[in-house]
N, C-alpha and C. Protein backbone atom coordinates (compact mmCIF):
# COMPACT_ATOMS: atom_id res chain seq x y z
N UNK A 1 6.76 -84.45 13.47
CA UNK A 1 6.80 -84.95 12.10
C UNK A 1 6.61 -83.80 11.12
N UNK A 2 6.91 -84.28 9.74
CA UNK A 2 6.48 -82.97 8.58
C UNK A 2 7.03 -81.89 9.18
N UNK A 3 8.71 -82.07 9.54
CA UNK A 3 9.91 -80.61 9.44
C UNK A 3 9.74 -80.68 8.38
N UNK A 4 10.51 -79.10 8.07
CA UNK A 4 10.85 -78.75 7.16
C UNK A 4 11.91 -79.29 6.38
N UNK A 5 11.75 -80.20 5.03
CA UNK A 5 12.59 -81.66 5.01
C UNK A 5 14.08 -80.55 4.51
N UNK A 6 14.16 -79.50 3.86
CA UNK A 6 14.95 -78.85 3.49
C UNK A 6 16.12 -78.99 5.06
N UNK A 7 15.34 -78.62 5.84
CA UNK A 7 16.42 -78.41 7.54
C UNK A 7 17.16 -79.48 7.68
N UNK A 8 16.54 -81.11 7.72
CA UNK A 8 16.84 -81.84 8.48
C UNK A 8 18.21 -82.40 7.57
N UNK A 9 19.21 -83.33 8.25
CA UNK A 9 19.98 -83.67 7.91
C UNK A 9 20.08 -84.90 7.29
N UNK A 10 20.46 -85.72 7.05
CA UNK A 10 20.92 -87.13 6.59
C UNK A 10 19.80 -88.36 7.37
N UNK A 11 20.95 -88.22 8.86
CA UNK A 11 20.62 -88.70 9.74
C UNK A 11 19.07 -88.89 10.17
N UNK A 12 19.19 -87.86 10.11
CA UNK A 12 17.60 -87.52 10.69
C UNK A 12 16.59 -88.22 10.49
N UNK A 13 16.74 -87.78 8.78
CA UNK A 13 15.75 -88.24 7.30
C UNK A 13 15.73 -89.85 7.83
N UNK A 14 16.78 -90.77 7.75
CA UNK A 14 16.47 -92.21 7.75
C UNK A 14 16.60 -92.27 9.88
N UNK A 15 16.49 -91.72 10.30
CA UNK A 15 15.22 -91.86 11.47
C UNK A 15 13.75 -91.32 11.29
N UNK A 16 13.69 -90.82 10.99
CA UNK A 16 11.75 -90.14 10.66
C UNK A 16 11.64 -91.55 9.52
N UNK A 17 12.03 -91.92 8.55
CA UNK A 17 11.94 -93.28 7.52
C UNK A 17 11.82 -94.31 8.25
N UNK A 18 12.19 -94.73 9.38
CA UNK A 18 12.51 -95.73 9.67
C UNK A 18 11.29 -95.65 10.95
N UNK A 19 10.61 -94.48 11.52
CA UNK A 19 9.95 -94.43 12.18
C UNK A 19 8.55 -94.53 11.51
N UNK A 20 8.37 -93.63 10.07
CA UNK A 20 6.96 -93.93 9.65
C UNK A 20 7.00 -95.83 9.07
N UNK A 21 8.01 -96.35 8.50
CA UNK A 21 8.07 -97.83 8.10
C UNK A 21 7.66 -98.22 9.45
N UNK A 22 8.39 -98.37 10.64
CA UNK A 22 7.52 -99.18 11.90
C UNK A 22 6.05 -99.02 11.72
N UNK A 23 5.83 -97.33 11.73
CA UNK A 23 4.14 -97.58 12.38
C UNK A 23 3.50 -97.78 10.81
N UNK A 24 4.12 -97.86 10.38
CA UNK A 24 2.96 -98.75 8.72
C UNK A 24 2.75 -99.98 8.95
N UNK A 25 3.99 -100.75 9.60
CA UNK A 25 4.07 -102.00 9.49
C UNK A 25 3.49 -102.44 10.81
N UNK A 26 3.40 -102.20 11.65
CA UNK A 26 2.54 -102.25 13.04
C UNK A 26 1.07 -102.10 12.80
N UNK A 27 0.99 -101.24 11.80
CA UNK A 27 -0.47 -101.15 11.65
C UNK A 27 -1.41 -100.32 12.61
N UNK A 28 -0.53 -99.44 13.40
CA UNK A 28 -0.78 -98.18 14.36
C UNK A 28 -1.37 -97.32 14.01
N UNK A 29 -1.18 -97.12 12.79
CA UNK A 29 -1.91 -95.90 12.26
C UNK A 29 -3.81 -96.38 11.56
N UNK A 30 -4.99 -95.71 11.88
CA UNK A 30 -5.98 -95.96 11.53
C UNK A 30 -6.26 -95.58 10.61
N UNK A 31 -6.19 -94.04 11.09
CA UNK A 31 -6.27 -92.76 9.87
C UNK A 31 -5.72 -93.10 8.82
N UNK A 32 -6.80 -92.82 7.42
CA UNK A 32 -6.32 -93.36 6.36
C UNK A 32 -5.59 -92.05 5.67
N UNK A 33 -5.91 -90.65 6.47
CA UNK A 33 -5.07 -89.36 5.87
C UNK A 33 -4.03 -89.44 6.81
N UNK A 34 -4.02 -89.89 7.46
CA UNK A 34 -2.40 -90.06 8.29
C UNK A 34 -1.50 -90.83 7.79
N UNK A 35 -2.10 -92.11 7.48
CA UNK A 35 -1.31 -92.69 6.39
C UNK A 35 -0.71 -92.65 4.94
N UNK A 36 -1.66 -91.73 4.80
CA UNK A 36 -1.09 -90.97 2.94
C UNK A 36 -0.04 -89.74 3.72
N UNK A 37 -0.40 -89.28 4.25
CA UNK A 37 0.18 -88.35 4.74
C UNK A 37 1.85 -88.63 5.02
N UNK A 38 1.91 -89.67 5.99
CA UNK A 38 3.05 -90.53 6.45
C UNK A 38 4.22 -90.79 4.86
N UNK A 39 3.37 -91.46 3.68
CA UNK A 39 3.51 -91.97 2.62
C UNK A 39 4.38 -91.09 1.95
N UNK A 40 3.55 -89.84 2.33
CA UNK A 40 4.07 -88.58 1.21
C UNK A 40 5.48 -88.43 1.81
N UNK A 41 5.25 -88.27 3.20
CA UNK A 41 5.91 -87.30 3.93
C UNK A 41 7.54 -88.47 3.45
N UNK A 42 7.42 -90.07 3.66
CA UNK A 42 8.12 -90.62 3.89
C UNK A 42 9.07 -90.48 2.46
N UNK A 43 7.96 -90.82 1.19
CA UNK A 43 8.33 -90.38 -0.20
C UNK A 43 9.52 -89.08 -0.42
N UNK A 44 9.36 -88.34 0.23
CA UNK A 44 10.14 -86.90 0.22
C UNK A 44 11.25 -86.94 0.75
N UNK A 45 11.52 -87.54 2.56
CA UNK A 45 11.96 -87.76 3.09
C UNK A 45 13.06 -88.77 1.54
N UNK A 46 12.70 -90.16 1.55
CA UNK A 46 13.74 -90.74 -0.01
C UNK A 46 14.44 -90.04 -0.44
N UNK A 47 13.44 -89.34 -1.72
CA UNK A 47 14.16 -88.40 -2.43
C UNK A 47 15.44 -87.43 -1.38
N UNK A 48 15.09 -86.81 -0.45
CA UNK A 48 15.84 -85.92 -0.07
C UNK A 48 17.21 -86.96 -0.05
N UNK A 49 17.23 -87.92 1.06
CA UNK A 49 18.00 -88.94 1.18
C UNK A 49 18.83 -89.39 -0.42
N UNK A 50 18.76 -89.72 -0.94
CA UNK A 50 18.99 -90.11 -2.52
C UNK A 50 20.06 -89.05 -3.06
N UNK A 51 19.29 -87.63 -2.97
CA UNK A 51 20.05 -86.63 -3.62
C UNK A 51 21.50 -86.12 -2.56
N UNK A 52 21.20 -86.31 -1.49
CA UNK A 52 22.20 -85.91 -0.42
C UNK A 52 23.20 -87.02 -1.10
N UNK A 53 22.83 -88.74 -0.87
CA UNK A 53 23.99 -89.54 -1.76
C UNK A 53 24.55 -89.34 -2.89
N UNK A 54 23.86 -88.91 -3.32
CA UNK A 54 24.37 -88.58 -4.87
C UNK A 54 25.40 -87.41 -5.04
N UNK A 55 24.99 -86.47 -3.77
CA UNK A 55 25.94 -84.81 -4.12
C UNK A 55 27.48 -85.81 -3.21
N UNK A 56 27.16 -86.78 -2.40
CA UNK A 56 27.93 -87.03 -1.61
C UNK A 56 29.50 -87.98 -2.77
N UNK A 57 28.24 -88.68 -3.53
CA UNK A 57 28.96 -89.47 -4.05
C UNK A 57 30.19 -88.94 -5.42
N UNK A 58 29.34 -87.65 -5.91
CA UNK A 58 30.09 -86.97 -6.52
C UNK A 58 31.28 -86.25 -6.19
N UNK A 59 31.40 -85.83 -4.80
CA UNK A 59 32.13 -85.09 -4.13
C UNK A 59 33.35 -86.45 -4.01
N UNK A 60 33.09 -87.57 -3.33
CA UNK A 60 33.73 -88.72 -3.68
C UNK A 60 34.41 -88.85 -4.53
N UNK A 61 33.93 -88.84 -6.26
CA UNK A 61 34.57 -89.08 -6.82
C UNK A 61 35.67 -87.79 -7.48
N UNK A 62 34.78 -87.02 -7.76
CA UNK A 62 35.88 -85.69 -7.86
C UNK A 62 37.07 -85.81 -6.61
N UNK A 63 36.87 -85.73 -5.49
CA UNK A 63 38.05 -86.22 -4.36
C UNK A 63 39.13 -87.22 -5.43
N UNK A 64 38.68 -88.46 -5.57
CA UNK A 64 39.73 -89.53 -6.39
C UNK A 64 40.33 -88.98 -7.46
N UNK A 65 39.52 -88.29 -8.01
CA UNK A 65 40.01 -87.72 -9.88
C UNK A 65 41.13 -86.94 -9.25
N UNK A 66 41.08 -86.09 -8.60
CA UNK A 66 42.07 -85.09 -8.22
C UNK A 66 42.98 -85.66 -7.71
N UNK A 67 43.46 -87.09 -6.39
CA UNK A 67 44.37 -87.61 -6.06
C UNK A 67 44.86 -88.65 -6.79
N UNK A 68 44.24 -89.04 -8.34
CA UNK A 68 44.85 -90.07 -9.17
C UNK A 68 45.67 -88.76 -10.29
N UNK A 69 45.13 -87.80 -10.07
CA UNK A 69 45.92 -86.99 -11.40
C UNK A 69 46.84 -86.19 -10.67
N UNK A 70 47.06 -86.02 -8.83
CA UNK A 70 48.16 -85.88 -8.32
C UNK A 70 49.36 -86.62 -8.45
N UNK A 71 49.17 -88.14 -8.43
CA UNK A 71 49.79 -88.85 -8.41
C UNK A 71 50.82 -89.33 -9.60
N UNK A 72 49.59 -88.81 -10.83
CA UNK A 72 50.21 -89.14 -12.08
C UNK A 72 51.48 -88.35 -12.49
N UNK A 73 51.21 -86.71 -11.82
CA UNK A 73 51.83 -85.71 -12.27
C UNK A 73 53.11 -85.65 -11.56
């Protein structure tokens, strides 16, 4: 746990997310600094996730702009 969130990929990010959500929700964890910890870690983990969509989604749309103004021309 707690890579370096810069390294990990996409993928990754919503497996480590989806692994600290189980053990929150299981209630596995005692440690109440493991659990902030988890929180943070998971918090970051989001954001990273979020911004990857966003560069993704831009790339998306610039892709369309360029094959609707191929088309036009």
């Amino acid at each position: 746990m707690n890579e370096n969130i810069k390294e990990i990929n996409f993928e990754k990010s919503l497996s480590e997310l989806d692994r600290i959500i189980n053990e929150m929700e299981q209630g596995s964890i005692d440690d109440l600094d493991k659990l902030i910890n988890n929180y943070e870690y998971g918090s970051k983990l989001i954001e990273k996730c979020n911004k990857i969509l966003k560069e993704a989604e831009l790339k998306v749309q610039k892709i369309t702009q360029n094959i609707e103004k191929e088309t036009r021309d």
